[in-house]
Protein backbone atom coordinates (compact mmCIF):
# COMPACT_ATOMS: atom_id res chain seq x y z
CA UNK A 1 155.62 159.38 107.36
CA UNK A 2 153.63 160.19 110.53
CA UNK A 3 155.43 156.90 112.27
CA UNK A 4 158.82 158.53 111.04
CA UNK A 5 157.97 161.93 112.53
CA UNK A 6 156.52 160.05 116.17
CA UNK A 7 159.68 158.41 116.14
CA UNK A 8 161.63 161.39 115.74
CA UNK A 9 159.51 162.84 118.74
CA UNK A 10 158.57 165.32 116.95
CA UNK A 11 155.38 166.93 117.14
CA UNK A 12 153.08 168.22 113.67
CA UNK A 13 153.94 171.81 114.88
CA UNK A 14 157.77 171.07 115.39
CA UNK A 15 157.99 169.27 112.22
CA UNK A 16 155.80 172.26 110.33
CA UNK A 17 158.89 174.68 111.52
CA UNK A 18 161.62 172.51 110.80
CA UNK A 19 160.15 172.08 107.20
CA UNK A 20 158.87 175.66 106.75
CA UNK A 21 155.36 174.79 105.95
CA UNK A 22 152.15 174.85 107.89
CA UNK A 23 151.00 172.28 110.57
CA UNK A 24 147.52 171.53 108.35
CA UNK A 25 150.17 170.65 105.87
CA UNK A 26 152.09 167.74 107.48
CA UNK A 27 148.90 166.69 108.82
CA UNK A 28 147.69 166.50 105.04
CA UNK A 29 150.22 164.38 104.14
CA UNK A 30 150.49 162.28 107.11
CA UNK A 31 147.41 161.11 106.19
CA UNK A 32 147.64 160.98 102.17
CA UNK A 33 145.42 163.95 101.29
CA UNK A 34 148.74 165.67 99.84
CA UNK A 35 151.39 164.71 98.41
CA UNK A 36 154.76 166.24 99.88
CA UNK A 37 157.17 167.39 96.86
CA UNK A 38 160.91 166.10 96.60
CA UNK A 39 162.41 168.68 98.65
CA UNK A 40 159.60 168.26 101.56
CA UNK A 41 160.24 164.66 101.36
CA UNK A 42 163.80 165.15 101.50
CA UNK A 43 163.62 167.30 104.22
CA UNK A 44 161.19 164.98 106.26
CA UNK A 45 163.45 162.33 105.59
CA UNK A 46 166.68 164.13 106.88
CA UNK A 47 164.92 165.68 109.79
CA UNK A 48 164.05 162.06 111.26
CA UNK A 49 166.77 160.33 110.31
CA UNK A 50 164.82 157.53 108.20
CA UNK A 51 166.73 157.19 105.14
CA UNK A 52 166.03 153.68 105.13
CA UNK A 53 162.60 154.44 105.09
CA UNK A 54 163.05 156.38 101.70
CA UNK A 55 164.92 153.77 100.00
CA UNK A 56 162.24 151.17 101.19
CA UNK A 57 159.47 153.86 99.82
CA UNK A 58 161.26 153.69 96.31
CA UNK A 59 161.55 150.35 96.34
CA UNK A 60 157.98 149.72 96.47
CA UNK A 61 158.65 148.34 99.81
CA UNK A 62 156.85 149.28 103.49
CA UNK A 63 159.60 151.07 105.00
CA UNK A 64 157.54 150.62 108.74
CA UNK A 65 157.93 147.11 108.53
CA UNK A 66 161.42 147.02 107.15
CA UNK A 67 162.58 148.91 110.35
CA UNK A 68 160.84 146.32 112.51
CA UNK A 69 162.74 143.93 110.91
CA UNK A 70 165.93 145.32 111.42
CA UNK A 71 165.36 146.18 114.98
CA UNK A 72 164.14 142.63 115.61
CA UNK A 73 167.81 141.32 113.92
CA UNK A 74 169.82 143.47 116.28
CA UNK A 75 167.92 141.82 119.13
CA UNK A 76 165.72 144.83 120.06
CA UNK A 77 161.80 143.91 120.71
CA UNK A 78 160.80 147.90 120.87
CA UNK A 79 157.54 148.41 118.44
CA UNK A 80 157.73 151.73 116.24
């Protein structure tokens, strides 16, 4: 979630505001001391455009490395 959020650029403190909770809070579940609820994740997911992400999370999949992918079809070499 935390590589979804940097590649938003989007800062712990913006993405606190945006999702109307506290900055200890996305730091807590950037690094799996909380779990975020549906609407948090739903939010989180909206707010930095990584659907894909989400469906790869379901899935059972890593989401990171199934955006990698991707870019690396389309020809792009950027690392997330």
């Amino acid at each position: 979630m935390q590589a979804c959020r940097v590649r938003a650029g989007l800062s712990q403190e913006e993405m606190a505001e945006l999702l109307n909770r506290t900055q200890s809070c996305i730091s807590k579940i950037e690094n799996d001391h909380k779990i975020p609820d549906m609407t948090t994740l739903l939010r989180w997911v909206e707010v930095t455009g990584t659907r894909e992400v989400l469906v790869a999370f379901l899935y059972g999949m890593d989401g990171l490395r199934m955006i990698q992918n991707i870019v690396t079809m389309i020809g792009g070499t950027r690392t997330i």
